[in-house]
PDB file of N, CA and C in Angstrom:
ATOM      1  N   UNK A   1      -4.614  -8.729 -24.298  1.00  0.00           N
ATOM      2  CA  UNK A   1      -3.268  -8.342 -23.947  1.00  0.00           C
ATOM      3  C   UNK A   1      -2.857  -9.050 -22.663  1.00  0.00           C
ATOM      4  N   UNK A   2      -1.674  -9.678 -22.630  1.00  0.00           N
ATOM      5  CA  UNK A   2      -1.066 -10.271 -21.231  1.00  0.00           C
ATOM      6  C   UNK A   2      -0.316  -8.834 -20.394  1.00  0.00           C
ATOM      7  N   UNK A   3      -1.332  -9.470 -18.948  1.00  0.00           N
ATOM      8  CA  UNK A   3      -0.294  -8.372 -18.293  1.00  0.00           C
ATOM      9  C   UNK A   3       0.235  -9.158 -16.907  1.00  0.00           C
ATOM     10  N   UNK A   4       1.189  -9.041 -16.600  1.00  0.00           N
ATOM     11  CA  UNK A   4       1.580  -7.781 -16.971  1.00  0.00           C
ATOM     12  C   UNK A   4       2.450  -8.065 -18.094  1.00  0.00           C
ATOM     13  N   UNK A   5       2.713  -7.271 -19.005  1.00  0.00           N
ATOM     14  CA  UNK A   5       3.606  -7.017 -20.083  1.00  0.00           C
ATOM     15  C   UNK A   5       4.660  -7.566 -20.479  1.00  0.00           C
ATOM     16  N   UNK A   6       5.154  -8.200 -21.648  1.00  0.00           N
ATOM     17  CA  UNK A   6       6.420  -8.925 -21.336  1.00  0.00           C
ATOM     18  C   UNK A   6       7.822  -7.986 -21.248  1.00  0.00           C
ATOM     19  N   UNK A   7       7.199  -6.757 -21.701  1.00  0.00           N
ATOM     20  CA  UNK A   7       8.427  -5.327 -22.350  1.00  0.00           C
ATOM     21  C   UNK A   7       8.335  -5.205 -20.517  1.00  0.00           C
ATOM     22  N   UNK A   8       7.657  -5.140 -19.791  1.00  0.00           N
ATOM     23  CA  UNK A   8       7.415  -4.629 -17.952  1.00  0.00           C
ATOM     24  C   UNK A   8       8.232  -5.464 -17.364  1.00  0.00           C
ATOM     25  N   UNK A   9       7.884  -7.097 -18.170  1.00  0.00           N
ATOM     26  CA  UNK A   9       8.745  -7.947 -16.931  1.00  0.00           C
ATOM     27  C   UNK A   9      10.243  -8.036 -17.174  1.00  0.00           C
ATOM     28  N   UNK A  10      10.985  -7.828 -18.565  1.00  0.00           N
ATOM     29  CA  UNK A  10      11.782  -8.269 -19.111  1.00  0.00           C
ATOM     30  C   UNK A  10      12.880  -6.983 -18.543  1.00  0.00           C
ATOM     31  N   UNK A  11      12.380  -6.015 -17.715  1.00  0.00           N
ATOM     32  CA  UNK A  11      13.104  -4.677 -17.317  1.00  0.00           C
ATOM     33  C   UNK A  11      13.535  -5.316 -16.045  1.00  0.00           C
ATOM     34  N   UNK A  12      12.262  -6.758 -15.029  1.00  0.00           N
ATOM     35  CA  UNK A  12      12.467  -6.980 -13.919  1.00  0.00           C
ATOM     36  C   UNK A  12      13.726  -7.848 -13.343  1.00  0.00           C
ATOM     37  N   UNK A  13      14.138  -8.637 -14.844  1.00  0.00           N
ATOM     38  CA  UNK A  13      15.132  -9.251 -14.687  1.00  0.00           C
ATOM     39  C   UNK A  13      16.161  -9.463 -15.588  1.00  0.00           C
ATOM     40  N   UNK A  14      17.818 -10.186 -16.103  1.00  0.00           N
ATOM     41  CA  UNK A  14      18.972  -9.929 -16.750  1.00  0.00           C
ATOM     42  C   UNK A  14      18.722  -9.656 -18.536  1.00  0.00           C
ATOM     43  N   UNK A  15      17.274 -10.944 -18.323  1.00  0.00           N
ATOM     44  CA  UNK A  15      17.313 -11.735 -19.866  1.00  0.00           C
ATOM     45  C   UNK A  15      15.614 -12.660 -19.478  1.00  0.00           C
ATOM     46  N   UNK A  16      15.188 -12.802 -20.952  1.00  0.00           N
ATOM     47  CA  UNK A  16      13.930 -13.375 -20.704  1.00  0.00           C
ATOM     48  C   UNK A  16      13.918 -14.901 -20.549  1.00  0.00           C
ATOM     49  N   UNK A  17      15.353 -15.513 -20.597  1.00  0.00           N
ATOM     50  CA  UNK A  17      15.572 -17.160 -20.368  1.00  0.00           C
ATOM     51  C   UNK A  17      15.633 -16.953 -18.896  1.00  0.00           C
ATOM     52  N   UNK A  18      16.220 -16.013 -18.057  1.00  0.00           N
ATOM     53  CA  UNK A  18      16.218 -15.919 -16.430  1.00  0.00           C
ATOM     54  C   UNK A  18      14.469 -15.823 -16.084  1.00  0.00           C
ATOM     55  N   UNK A  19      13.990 -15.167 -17.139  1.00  0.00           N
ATOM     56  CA  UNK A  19      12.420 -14.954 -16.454  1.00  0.00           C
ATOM     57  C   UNK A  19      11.640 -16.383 -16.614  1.00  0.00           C
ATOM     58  N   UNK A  20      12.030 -16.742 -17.904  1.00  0.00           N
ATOM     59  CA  UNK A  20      11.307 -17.791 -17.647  1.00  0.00           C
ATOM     60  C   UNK A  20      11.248 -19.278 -16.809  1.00  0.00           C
ATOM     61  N   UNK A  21      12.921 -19.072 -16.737  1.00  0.00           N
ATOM     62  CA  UNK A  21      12.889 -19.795 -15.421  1.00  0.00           C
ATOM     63  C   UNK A  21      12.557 -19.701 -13.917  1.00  0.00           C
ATOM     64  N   UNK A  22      12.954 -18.709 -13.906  1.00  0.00           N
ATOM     65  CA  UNK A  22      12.515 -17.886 -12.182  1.00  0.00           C
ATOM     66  C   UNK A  22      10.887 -17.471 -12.292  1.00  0.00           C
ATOM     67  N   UNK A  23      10.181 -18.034 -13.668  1.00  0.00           N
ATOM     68  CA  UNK A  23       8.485 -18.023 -13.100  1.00  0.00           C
ATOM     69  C   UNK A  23       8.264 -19.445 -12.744  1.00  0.00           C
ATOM     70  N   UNK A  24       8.828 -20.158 -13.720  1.00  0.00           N
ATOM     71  CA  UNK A  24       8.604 -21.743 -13.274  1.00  0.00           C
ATOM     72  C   UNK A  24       8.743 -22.557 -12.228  1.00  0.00           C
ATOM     73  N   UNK A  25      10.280 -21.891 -11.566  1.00  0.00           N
ATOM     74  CA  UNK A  25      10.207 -22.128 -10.126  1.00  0.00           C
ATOM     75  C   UNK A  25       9.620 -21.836  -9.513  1.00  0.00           C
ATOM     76  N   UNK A  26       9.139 -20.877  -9.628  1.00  0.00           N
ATOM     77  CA  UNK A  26       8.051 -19.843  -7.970  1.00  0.00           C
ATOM     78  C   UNK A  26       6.674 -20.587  -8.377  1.00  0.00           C
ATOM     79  N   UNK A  27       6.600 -21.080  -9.919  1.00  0.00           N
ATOM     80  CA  UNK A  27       5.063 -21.488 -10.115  1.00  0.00           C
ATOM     81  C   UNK A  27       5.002 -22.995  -9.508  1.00  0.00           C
ATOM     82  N   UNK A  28       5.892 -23.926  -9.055  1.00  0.00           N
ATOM     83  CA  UNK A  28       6.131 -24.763  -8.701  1.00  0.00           C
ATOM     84  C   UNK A  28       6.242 -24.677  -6.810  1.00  0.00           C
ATOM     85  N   UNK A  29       6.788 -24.140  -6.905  1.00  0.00           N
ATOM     86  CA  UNK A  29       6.544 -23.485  -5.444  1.00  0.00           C
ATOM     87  C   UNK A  29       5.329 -23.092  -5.007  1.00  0.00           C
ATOM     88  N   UNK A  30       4.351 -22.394  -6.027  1.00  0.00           N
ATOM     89  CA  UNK A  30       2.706 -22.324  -5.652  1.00  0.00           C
ATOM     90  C   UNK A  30       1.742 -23.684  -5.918  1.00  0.00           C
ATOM     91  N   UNK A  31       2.417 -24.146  -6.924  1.00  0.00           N
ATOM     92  CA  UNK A  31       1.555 -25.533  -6.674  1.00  0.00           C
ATOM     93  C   UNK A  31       2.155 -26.691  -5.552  1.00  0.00           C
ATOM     94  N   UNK A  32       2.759 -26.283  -5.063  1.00  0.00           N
ATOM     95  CA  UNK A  32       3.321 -27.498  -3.995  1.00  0.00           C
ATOM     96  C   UNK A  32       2.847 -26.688  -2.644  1.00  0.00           C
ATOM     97  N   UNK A  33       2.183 -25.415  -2.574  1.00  0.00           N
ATOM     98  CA  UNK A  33       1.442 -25.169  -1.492  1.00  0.00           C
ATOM     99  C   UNK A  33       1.495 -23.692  -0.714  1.00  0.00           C
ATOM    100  N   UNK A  34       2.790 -23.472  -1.545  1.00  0.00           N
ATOM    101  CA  UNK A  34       3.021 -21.350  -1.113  1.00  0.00           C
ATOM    102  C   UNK A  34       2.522 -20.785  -1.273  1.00  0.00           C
ATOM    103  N   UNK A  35       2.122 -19.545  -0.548  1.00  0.00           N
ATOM    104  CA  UNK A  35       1.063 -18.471  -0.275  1.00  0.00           C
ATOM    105  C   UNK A  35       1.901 -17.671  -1.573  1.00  0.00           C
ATOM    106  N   UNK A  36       0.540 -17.284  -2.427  1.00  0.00           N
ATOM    107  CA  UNK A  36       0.836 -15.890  -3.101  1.00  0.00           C
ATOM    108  C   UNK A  36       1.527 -14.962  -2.308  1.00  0.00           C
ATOM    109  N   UNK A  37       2.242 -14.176  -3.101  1.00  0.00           N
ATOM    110  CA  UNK A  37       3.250 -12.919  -2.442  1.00  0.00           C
ATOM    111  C   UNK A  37       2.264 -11.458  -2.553  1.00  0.00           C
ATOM    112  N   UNK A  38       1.231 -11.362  -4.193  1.00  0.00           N
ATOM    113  CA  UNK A  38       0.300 -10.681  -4.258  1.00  0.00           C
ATOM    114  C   UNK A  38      -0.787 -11.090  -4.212  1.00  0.00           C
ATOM    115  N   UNK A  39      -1.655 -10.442  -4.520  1.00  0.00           N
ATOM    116  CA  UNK A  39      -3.196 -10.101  -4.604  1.00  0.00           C
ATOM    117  C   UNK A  39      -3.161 -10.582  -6.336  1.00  0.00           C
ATOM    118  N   UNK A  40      -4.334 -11.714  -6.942  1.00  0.00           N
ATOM    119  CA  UNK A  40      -4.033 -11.297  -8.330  1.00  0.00           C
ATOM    120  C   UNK A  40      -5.358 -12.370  -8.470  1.00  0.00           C
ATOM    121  N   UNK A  41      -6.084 -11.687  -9.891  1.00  0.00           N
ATOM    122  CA  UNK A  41      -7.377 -12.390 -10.027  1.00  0.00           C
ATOM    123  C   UNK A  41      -7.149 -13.601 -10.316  1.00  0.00           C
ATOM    124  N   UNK A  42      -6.238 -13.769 -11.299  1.00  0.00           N
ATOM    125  CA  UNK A  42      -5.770 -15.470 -12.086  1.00  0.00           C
ATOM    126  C   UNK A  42      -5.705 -16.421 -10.823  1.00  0.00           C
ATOM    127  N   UNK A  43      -6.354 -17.713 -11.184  1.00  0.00           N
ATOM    128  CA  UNK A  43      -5.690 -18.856 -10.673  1.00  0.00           C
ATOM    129  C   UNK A  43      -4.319 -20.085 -10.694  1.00  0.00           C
ATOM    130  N   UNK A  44      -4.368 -19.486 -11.955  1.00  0.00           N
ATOM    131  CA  UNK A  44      -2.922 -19.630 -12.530  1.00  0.00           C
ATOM    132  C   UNK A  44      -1.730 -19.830 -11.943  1.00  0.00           C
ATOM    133  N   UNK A  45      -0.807 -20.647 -11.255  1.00  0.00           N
ATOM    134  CA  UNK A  45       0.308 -20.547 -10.733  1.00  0.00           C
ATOM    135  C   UNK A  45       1.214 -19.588 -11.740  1.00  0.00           C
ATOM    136  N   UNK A  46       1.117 -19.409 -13.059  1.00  0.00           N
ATOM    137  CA  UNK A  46       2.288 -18.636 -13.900  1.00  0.00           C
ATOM    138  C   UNK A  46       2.033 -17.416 -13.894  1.00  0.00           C
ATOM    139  N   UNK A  47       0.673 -17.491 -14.005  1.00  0.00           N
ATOM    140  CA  UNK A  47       0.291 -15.546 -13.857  1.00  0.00           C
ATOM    141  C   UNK A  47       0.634 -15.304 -12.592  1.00  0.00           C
ATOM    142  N   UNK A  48       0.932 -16.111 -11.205  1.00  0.00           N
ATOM    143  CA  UNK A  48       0.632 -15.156 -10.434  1.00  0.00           C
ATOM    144  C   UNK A  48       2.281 -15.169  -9.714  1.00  0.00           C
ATOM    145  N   UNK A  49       2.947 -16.265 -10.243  1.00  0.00           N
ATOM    146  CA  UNK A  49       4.287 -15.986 -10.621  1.00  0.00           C
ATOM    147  C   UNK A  49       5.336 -14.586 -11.420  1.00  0.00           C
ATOM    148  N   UNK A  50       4.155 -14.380 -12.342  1.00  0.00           N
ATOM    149  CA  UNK A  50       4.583 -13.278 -13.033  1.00  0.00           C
ATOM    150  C   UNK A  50       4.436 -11.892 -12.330  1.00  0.00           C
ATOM    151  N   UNK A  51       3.013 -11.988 -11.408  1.00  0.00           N
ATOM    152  CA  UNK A  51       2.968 -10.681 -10.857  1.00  0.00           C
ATOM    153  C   UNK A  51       3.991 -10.624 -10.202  1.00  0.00           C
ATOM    154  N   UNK A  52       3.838 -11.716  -9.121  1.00  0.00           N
ATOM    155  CA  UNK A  52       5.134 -11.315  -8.718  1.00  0.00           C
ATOM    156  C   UNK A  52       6.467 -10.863  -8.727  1.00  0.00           C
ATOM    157  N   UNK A  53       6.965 -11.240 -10.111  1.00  0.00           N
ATOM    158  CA  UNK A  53       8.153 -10.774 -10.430  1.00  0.00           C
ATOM    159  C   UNK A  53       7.893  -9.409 -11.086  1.00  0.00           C
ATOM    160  N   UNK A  54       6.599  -9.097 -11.621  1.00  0.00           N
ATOM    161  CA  UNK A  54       6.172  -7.770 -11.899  1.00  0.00           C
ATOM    162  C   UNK A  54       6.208  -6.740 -11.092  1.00  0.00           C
ATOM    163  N   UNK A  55       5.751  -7.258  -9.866  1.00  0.00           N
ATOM    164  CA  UNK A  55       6.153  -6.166  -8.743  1.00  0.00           C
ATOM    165  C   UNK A  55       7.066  -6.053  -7.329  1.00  0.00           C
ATOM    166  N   UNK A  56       8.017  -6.726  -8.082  1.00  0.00           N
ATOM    167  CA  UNK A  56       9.407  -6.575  -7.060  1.00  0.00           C
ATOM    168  C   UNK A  56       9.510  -7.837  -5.836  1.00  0.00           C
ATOM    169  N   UNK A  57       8.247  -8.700  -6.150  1.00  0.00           N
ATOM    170  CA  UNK A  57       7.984  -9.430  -4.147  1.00  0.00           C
ATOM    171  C   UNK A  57       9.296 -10.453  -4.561  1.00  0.00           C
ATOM    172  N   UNK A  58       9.400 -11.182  -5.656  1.00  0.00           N
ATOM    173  CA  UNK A  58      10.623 -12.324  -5.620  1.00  0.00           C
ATOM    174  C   UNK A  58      11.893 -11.963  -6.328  1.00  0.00           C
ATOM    175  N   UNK A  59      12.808 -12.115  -5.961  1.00  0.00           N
ATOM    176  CA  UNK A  59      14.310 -12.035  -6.684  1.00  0.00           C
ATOM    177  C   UNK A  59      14.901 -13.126  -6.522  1.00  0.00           C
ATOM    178  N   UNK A  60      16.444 -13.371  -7.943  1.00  0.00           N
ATOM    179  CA  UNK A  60      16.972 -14.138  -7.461  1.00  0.00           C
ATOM    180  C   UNK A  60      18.459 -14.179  -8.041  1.00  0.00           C
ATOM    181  N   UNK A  61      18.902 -15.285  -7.578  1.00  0.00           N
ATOM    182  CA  UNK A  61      20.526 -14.798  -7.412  1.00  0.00           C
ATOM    183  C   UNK A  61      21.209 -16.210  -8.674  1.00  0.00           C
ATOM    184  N   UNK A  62      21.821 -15.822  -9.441  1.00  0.00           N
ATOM    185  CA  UNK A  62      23.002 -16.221 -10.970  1.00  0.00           C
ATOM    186  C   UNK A  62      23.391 -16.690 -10.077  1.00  0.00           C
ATOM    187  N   UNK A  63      23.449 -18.359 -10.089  1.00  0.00           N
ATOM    188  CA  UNK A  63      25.275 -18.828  -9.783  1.00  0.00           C
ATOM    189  C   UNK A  63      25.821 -19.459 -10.739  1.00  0.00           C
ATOM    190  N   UNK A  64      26.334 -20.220 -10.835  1.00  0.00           N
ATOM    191  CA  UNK A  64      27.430 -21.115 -12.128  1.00  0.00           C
ATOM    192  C   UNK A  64      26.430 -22.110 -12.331  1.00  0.00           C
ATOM    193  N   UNK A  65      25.480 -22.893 -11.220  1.00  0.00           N
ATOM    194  CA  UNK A  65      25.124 -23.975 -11.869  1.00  0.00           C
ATOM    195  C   UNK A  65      23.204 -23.307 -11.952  1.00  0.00           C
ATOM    196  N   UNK A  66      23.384 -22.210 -11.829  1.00  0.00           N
ATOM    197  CA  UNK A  66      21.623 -21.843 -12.404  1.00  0.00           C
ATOM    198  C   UNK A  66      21.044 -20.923 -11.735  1.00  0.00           C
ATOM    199  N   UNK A  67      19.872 -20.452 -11.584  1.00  0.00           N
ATOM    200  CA  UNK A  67      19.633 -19.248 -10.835  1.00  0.00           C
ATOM    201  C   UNK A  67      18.799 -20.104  -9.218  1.00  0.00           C
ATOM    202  N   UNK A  68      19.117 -19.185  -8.376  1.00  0.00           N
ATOM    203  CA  UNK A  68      17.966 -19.681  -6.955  1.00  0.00           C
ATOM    204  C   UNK A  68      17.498 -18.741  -6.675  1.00  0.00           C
TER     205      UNK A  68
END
C-alpha cells in the first residue's frame, strides 16, 4: 500500500493534476539540495514530497499561468 494514501493526499489539495504537480516541484527542489520539511524513511525525492504535502509543511498558490 502507498502511503500516504492517494484518497489522504487528494483532500490536501484542489484536484490530483495540482498534486501532481506541486510534488514534482518540491521533488525538484529536493534534488537540487532542500532540506526535507519532514522526518520520512524513503529516499525518494517524491515520497518525501508527498509527505509533505500529507502533512500540511508545503502549500501553494493557482495563478493564471500555473501553480507556485
Amino acid at each position: 500500500m502507498i502511503h500516504p494514501s492517494l484518497d489522504v493526499l487528494v483532500t490536501k489539495v484542489d484536484s490530483k493534476y495540482t498534486l501532481v504537480v506541486l510534488a514534482a516541484k518540491r521533488a525538484r527542489e529536493l534534488m537540487d539540495g532542500d532540506a526535507a520539511l519532514v522526518d520520512c524513511k524513503s529516499n525518494k525525492q517524491v515520497t518525501i514530497a508527498l509527505e509533505e504535502v500529507s502533512q500540511d509543511q508545503i502549500s501553494y498558490e493557482r495563478t493564471k499561468t500555473g501553480i507556485k
